[in-house]
C-alpha atoms as a PDB file:
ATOM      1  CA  UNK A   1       0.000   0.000   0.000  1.00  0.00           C
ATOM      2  CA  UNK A   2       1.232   3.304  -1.233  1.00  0.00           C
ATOM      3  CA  UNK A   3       1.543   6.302   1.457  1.00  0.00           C
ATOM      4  CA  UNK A   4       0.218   9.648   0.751  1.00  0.00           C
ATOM      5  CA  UNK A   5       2.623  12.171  -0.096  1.00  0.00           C
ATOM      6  CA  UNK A   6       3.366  14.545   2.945  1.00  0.00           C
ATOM      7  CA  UNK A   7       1.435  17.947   2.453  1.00  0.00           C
ATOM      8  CA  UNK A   8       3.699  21.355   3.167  1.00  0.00           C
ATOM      9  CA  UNK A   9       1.534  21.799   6.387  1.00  0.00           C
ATOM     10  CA  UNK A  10       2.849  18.514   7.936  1.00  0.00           C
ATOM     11  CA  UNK A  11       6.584  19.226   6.115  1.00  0.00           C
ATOM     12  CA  UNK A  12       6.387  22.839   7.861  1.00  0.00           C
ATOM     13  CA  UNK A  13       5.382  20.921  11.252  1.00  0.00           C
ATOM     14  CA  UNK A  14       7.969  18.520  11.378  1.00  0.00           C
ATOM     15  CA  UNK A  15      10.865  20.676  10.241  1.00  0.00           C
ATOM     16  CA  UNK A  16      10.132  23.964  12.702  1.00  0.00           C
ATOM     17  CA  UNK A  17       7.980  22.760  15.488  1.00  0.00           C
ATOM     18  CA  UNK A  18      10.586  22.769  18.274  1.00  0.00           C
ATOM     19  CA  UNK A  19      12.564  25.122  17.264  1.00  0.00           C
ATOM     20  CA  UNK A  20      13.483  28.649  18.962  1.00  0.00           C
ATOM     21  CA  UNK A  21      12.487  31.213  16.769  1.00  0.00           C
ATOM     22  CA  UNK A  22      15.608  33.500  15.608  1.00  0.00           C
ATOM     23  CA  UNK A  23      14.980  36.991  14.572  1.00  0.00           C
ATOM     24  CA  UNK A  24      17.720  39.934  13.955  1.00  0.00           C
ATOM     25  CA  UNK A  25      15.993  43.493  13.849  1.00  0.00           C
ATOM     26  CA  UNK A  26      19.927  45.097  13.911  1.00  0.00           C
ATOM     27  CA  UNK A  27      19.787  46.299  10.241  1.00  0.00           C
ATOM     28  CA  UNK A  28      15.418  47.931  11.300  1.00  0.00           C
ATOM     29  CA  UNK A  29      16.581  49.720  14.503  1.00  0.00           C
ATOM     30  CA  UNK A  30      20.485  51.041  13.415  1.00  0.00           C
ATOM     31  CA  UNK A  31      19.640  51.383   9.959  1.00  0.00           C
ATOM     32  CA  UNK A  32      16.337  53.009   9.598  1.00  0.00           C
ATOM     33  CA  UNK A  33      16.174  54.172  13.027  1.00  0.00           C
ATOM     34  CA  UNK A  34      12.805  51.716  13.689  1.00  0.00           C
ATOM     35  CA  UNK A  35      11.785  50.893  17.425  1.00  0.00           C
ATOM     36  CA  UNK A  36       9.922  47.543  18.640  1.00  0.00           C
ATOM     37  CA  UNK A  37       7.481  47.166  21.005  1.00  0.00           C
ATOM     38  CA  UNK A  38       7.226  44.469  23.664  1.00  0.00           C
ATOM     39  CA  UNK A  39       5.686  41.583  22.065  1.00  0.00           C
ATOM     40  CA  UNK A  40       3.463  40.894  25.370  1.00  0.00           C
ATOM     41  CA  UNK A  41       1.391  44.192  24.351  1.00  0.00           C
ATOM     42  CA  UNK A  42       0.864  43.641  21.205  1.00  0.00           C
ATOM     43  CA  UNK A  43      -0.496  40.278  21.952  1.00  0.00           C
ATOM     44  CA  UNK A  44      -2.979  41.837  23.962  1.00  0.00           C
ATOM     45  CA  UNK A  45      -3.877  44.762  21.970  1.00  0.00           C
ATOM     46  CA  UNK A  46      -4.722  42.328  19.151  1.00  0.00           C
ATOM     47  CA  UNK A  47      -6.753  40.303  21.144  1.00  0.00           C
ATOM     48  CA  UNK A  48      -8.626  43.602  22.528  1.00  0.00           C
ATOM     49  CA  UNK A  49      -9.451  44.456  19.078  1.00  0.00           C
ATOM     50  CA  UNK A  50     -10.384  41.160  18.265  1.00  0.00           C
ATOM     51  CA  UNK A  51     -12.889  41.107  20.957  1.00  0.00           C
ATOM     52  CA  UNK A  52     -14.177  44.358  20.560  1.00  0.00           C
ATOM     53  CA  UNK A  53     -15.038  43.358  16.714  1.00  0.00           C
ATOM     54  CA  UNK A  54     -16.632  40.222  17.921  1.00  0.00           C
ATOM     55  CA  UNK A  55     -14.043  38.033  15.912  1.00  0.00           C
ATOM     56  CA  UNK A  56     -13.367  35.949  19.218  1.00  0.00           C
ATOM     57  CA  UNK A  57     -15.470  35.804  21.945  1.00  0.00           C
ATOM     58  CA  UNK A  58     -14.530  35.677  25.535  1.00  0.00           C
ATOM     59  CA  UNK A  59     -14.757  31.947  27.644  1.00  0.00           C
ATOM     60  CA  UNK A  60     -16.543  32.407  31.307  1.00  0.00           C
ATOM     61  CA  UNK A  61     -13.110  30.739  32.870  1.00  0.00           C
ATOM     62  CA  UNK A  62     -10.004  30.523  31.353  1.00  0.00           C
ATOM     63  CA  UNK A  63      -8.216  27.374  32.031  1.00  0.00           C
ATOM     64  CA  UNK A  64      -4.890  26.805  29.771  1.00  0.00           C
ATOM     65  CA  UNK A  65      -3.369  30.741  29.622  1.00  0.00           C
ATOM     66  CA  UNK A  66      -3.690  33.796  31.275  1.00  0.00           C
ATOM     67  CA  UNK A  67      -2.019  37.347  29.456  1.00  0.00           C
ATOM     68  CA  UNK A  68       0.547  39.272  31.659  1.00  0.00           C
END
């Protein structure tokens, strides 16, 4: 019996789950003088908006994550 070919979403799994992600934002920040914010707030300033366009709704009591 013949196995299906591996689609790129299970490739893309098995090759990156696991792995730190690397980023470099030297060349942004010296170069073209660009600033960051802290990743924590703009996790919850997209879920804000998210709620307040009714794209996600809120659960009566989180169990798995709380933000900051």
């Amino acid at each position: 019996m013949l196995r299906n070919p591996i689609t790129e979403q299970q490739e893309w799994m098995l090759h990156n789950v696991g792995r730190s992600a690397s980023v470099d934002t030297s060349r942004a920040r010296e170069g073209l003088g660009v600033s960051f914010r802290d990743p924590r707030y703009s996790v919850v300033d997209t879920v804000s908006y998210l709620r307040s366009a009714n794209a996600i709704k809120p659960v009566a009591s989180p169990t798995s994550c709380t933000l900051l």
